[in-house]
Protein backbone atom coordinates (compact mmCIF):
# COMPACT_ATOMS: atom_id res chain seq x y z
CA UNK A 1 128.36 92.15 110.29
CA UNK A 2 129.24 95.38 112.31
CA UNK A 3 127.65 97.39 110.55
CA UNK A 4 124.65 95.48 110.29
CA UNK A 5 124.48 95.80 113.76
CA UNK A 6 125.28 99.66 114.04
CA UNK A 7 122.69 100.31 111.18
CA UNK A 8 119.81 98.37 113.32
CA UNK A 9 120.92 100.07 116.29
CA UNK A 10 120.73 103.61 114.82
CA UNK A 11 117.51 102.95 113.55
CA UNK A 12 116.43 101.65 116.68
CA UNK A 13 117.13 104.87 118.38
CA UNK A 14 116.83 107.40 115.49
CA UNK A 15 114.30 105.95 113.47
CA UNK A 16 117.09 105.82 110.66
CA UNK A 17 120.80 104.69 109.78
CA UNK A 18 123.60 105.82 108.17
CA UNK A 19 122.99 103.49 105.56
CA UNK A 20 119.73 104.80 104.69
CA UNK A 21 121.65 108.35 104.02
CA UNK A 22 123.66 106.48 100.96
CA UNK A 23 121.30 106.73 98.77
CA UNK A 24 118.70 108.97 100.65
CA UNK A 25 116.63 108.97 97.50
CA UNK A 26 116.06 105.45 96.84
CA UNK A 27 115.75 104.94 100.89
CA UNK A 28 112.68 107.54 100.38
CA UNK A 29 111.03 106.65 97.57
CA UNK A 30 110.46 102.97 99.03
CA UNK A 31 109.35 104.35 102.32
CA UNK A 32 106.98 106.53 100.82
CA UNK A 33 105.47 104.12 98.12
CA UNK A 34 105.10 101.67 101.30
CA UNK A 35 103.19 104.32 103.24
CA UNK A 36 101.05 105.28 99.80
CA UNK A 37 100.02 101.73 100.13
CA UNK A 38 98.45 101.32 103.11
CA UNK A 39 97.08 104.14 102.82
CA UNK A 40 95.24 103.51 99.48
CA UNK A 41 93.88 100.19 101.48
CA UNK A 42 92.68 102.43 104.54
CA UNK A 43 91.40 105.30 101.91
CA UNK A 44 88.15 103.61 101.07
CA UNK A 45 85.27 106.76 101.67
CA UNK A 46 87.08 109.92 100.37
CA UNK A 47 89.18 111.08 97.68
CA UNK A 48 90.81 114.43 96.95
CA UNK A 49 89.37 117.70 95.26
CA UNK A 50 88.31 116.95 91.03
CA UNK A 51 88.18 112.96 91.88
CA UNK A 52 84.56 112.10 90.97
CA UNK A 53 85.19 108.95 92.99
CA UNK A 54 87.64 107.11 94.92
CA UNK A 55 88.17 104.51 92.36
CA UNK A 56 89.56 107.72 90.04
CA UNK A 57 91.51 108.59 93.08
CA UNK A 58 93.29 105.08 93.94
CA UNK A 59 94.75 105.08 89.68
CA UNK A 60 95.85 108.43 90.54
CA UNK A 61 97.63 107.31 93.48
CA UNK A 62 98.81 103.95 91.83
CA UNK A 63 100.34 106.20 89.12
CA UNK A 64 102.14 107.51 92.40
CA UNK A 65 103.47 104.37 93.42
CA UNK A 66 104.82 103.13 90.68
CA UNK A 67 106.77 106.01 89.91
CA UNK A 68 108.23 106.21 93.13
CA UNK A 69 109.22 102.33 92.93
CA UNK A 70 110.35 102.33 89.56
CA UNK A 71 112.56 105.61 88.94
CA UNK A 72 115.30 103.87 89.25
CA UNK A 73 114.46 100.54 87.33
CA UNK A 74 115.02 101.53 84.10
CA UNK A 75 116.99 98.03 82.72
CA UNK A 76 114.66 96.86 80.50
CA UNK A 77 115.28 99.93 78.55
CA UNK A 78 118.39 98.13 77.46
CA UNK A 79 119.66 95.23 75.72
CA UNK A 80 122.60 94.11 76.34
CA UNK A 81 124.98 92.03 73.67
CA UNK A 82 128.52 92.20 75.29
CA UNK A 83 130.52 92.20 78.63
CA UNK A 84 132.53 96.05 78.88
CA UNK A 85 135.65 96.69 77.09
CA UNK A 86 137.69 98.59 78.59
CA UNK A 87 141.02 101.12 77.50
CA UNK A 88 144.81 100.97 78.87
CA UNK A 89 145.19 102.94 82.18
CA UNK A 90 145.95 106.50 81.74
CA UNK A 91 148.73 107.70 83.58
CA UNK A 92 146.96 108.30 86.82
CA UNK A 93 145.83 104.72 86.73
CA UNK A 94 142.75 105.30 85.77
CA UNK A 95 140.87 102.27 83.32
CA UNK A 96 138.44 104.18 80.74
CA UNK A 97 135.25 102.62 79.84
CA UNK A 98 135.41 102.00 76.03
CA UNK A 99 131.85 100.28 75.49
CA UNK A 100 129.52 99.13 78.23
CA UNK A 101 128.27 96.07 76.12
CA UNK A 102 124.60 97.57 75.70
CA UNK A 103 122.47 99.76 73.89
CA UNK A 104 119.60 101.70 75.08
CA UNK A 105 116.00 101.48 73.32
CA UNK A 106 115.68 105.28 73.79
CA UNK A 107 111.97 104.81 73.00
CA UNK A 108 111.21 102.59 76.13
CA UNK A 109 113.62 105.18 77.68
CA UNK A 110 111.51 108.00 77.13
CA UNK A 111 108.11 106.42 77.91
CA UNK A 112 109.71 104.89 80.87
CA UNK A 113 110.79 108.60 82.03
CA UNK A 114 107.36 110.21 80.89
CA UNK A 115 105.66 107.75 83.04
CA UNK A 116 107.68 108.29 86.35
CA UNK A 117 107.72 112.71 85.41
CA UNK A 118 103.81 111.92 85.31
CA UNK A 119 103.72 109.92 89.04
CA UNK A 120 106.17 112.64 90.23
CA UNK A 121 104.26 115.33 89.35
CA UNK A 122 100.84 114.16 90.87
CA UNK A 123 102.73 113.38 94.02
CA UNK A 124 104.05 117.14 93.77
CA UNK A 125 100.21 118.16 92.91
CA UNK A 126 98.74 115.87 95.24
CA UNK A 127 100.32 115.81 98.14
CA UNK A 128 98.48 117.85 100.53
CA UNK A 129 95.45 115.70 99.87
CA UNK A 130 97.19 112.61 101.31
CA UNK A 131 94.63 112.29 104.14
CA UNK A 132 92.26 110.45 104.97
């Protein structure tokens, strides 16, 4: 509960908290899809340079979005058919990870990567063009 409390008050007075610095990628990539948005719903009379309309420009930037909400959502990729097993402790303690009770479809993997690389990159390409 503390920390609650010293995370709103940071943000209140920086605009962000400590606990947005954790994980400073997954903290940006929500505020930027959140901003890409509105600003697709405000965006309704001009579109960047080689768009021959703003309907060709909004799939561009919903390509955007999605990548930037689903980088890191990559469980479906996976099916799972165990819990973990795990080794003996070595002799600093440590428990090794034997099998993680899952294997990856590294088809959906790939796609799934291909299709954030694409978003990425036409944020990357795109990015000065985010005006209205």
């Amino acid at each position: 509960m503390i920390n609650k409390i010293k995370w709103f008050i940071q943000k209140t007075f920086r605009g962000y908290s400590e606990r947005d610095l954790w994980s400073l990628d997954y903290h940006l990539s929500k505020l930027i899809a959140t901003r890409l948005r509105a600003f697709k719903e405000i965006n309704t009379h001009s579109f960047a340079t080689g768009f021959k309309s703003v309907k060709d420009w909004h799939k561009t930037i919903d390509k955007m979005i999605w990548a930037l909400e689903n980088w890191n959502e990559d469980g479906y990729c996976f099916t799972h058919y165990g819990p973990m097993k795990f080794g003996e402790p070595n002799e600093r303690g440590n428990v090794p990870l034997i099998d993680i009770g899952c294997k990856m479809n590294e088809k959906k993997f790939k796609k799934h990567c291909e299709k954030v690389n694409e978003g990425m990159d036409l944020l990357r390409k795109y990015f000065f063009d985010l005006w209205d």
